[in-house]
Each structure stands twice: as C-alpha cells, then as structure tokens.
N, C-alpha and C. Protein backbone atom coordinates (compact mmCIF):
# COMPACT_ATOMS: atom_id res chain seq x y z
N UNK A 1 0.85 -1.20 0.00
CA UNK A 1 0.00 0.00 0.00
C UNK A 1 0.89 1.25 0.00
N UNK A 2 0.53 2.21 -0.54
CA UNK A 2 1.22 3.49 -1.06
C UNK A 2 1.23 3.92 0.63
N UNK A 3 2.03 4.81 0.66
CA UNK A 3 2.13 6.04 1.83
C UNK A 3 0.43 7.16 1.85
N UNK A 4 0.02 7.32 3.24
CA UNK A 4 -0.95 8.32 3.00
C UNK A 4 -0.29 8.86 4.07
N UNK A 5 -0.87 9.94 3.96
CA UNK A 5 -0.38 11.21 5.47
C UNK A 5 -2.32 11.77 5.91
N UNK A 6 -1.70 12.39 6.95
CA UNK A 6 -3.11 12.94 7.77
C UNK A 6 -2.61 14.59 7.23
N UNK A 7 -3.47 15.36 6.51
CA UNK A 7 -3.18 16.81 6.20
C UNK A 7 -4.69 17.71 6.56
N UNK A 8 -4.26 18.79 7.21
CA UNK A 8 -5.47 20.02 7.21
C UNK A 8 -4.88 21.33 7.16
N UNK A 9 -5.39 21.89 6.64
CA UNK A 9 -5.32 23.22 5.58
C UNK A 9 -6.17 24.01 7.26
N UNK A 10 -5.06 24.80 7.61
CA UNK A 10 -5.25 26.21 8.26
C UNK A 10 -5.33 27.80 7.82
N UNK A 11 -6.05 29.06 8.38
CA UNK A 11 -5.93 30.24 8.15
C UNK A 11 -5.84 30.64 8.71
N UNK A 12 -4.88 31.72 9.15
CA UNK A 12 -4.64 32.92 9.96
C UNK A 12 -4.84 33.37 9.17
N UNK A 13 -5.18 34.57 10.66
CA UNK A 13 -5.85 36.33 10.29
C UNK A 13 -5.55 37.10 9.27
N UNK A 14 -3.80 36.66 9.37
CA UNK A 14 -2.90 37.78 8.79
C UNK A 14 -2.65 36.88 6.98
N UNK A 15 -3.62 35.85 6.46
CA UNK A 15 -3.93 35.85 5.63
C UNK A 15 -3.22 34.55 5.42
N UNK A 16 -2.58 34.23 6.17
CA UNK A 16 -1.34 32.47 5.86
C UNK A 16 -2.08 31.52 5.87
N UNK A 17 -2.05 30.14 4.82
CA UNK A 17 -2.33 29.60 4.63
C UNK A 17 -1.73 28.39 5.30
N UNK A 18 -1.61 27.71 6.37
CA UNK A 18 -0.77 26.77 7.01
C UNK A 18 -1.35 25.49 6.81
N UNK A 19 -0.32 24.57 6.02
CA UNK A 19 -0.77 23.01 6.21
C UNK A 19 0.14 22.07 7.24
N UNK A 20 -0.76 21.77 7.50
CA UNK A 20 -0.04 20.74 8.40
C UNK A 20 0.04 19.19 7.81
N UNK A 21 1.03 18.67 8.01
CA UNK A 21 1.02 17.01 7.94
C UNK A 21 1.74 16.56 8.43
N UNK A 22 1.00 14.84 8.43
CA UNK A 22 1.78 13.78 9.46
C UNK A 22 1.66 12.46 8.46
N UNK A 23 2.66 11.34 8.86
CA UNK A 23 2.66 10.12 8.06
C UNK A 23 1.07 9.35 9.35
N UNK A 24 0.55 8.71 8.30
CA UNK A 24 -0.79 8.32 8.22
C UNK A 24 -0.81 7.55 10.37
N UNK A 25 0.51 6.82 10.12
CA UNK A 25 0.09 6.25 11.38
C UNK A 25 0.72 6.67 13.08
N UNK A 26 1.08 8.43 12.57
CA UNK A 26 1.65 8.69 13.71
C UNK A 26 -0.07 9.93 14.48
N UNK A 27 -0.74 9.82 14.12
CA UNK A 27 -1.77 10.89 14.43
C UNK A 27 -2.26 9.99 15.67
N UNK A 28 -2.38 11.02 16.90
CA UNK A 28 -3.11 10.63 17.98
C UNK A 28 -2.32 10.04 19.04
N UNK A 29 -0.63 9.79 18.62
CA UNK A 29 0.67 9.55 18.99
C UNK A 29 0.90 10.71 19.93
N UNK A 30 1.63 10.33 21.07
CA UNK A 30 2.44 11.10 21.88
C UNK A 30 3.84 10.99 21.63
N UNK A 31 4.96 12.05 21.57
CA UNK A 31 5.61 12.10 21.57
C UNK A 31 6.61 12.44 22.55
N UNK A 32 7.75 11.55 23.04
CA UNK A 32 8.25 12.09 24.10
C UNK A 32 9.39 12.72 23.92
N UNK A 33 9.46 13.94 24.49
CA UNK A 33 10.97 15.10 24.22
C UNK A 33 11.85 14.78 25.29
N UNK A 34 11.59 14.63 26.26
CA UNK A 34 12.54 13.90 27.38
C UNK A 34 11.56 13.38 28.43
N UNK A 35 12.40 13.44 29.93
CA UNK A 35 11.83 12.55 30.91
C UNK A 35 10.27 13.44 31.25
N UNK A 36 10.49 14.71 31.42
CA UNK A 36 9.40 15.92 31.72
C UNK A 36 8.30 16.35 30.58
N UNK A 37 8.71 16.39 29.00
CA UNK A 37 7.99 16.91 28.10
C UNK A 37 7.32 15.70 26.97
N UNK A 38 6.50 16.39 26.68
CA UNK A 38 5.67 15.36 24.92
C UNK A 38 5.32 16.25 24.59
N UNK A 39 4.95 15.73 23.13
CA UNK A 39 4.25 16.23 22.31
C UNK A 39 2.73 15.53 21.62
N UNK A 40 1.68 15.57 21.64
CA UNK A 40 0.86 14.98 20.82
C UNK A 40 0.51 15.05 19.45
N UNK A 41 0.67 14.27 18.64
CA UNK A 41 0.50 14.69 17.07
C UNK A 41 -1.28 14.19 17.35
N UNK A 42 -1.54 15.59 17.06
CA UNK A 42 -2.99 15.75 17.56
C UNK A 42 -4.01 15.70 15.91
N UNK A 43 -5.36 15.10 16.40
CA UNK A 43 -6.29 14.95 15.32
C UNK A 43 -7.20 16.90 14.99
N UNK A 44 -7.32 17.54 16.09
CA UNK A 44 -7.34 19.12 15.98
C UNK A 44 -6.16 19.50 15.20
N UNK A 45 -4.88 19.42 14.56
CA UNK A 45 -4.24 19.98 14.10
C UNK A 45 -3.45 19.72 13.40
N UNK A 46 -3.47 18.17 12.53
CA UNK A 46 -2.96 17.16 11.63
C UNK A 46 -4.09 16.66 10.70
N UNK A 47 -5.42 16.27 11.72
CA UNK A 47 -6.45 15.60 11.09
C UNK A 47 -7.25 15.94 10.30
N UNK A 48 -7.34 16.41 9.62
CA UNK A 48 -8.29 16.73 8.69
C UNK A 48 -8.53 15.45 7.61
N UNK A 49 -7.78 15.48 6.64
CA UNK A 49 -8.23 14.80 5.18
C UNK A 49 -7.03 13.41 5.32
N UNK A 50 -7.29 12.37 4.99
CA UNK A 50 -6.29 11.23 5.14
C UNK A 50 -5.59 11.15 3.43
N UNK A 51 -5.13 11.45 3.15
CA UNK A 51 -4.55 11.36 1.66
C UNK A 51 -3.53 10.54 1.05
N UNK A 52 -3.79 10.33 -0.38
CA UNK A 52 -2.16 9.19 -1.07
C UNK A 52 -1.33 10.48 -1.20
N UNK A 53 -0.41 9.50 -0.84
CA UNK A 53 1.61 10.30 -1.52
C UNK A 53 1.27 11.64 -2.84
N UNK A 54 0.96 11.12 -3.46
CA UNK A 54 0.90 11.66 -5.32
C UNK A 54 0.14 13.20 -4.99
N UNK A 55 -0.88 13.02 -4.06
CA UNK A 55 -1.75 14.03 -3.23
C UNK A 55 -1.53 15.35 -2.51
N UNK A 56 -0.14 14.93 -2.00
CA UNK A 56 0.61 15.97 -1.34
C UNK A 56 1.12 17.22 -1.83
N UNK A 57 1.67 16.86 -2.85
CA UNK A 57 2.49 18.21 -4.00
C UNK A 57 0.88 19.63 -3.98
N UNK A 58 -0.02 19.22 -4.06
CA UNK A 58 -0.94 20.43 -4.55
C UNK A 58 -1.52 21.03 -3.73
N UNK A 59 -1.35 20.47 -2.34
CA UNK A 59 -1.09 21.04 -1.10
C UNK A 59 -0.26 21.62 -0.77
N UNK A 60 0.84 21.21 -1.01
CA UNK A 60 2.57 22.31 -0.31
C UNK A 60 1.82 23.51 -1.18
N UNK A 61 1.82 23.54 -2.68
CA UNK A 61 1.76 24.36 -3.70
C UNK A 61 0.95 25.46 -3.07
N UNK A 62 -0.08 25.35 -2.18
CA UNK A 62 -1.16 26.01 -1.84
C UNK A 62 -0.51 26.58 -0.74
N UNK A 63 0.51 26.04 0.20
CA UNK A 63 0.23 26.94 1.86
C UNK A 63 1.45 28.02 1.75
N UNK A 64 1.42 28.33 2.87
CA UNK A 64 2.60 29.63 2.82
C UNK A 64 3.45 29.19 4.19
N UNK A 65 3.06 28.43 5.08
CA UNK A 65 3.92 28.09 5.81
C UNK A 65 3.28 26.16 6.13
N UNK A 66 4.11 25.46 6.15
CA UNK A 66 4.29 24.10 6.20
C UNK A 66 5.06 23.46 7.28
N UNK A 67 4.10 22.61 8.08
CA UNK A 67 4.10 21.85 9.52
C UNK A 67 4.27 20.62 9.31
N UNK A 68 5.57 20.07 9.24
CA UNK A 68 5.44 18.38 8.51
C UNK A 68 6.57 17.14 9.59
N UNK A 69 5.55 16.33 9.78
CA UNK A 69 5.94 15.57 10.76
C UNK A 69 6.33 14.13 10.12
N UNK A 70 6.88 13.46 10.43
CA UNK A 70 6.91 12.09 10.25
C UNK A 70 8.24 11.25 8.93
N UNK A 71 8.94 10.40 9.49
CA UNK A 71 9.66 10.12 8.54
C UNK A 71 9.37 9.75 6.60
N UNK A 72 8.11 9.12 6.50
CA UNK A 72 7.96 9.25 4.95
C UNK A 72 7.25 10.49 4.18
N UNK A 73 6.45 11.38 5.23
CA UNK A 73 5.93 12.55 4.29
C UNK A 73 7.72 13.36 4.10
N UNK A 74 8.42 13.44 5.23
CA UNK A 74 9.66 14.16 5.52
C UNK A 74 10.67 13.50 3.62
N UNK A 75 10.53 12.39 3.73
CA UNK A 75 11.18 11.49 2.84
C UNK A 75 10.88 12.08 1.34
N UNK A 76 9.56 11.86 1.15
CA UNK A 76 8.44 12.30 -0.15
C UNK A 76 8.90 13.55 -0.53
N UNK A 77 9.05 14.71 0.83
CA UNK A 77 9.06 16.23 0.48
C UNK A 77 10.61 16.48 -0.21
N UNK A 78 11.41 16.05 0.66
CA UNK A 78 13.08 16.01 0.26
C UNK A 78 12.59 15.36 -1.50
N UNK A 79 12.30 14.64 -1.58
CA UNK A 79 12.76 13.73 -2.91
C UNK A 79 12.07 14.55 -4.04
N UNK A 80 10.71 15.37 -3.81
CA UNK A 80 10.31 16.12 -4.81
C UNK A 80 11.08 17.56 -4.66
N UNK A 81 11.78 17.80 -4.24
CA UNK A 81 12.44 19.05 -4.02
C UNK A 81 11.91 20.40 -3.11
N UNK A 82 11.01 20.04 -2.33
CA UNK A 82 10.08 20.70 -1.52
C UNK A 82 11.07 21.53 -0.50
N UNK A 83 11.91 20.33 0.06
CA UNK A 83 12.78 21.01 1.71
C UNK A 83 14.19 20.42 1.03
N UNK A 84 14.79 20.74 2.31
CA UNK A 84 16.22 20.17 1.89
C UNK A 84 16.43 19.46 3.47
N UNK A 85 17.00 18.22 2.96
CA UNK A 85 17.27 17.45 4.23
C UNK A 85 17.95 17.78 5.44
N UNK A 86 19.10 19.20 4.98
CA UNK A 86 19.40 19.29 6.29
C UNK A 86 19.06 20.63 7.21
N UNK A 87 17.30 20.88 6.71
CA UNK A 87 16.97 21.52 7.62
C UNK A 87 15.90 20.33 8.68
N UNK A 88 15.65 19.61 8.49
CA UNK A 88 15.10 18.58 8.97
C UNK A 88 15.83 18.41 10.82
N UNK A 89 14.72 18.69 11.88
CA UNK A 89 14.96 18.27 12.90
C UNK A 89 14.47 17.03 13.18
N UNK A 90 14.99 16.48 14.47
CA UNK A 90 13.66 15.22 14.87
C UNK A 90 13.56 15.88 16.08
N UNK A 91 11.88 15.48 16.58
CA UNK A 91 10.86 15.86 17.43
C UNK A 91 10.58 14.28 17.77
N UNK A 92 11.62 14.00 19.20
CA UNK A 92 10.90 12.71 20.09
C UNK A 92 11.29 11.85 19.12
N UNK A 93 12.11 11.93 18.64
CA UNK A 93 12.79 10.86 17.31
C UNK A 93 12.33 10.43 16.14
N UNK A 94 11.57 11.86 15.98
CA UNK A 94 10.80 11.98 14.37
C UNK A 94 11.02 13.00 13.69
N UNK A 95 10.92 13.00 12.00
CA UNK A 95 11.59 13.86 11.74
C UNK A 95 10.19 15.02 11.46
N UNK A 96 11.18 16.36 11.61
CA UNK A 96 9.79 17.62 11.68
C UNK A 96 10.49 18.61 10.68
N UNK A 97 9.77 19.50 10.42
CA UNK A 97 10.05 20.50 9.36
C UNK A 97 9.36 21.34 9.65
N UNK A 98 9.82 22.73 9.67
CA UNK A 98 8.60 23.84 9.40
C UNK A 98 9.31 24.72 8.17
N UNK A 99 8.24 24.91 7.24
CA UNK A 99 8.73 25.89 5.96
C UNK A 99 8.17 27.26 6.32
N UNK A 100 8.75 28.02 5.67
CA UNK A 100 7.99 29.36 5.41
C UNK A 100 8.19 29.89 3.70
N UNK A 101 6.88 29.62 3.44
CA UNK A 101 7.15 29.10 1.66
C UNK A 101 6.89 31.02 1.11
C-alpha cells in the first residue's frame, strides 16, 4: 500500500495559509521530548483529510507556511524538491520541518 499522510489546511488572520502534515500512522501519537515533556500529534491539528503520496504536492503548492511531521511525508518532500534534508529536525525521534514558503 502506497504512503498516506493525515493533512489540514489552516488560516490565519494575517492571511497564511498553514498546512499541516503527518505520516498516516503517527496521528493521535504522543511524543516524548525527554523525561518531563511530549508532544501529541494531535487529530485538531494534523487531522483533517487522510490522503495518497501523489496528493501531497498540490497542497505544499497552496500553503505559505508548512508543519510536517513524520519520517515518509519528511522522505516524499526532500525527494520532490520541496525542503532540503538538512533543515530537517527530529521531534521525540521523528523527523519535523517547518517551511515558510
């Protein structure tokens, strides 16, 4: 089965178009930053639309800033020329990205 990711299309005030995404099976996941902190890859702010790989490109195309979690959307974006790998952090030992397109 192809790769899907969890993506939802945000708006701020000030007119930005923010997408967020996650690889399909990290949504609803906690993430741990150390012994004290997490993170939740939350269904309010990942969940929206469940989508294939091929799906993704006309989304980046659309936002102005980009929230991207997870090792194969991270993988997909590098390989179409979207990010460059070594802005890529990991978050709780995943990889994260934020663009400002």
């Amino acid at each position: 089965m192809a790769d899907r990711f969890w993506i939802k299309l945000h708006h701020s005030k000030t007119g930005e178009t923010i997408l967020a995404v996650c690889d399909e099976e990290l949504l609803g996941k906690r993430l741990k930053l150390n012994e004290q902190f997490s993170i939740e890859v939350s269904q309010s702010f990942y969940g929206g639309v469940l989508i294939a790989r091929d799906d993704l490109d006309k989304y980046l195309k659309q936002a102005t800033i980009v929230n991207m979690l997870g090792e194969k959307a991270i993988s997909y974006a590098v390989k179409k020329g979207f990010i460059v790998e070594k802005a890529v952090i990991k978050v709780g030992g995943v990889p994260h990205i934020q663009l400002y397109l």
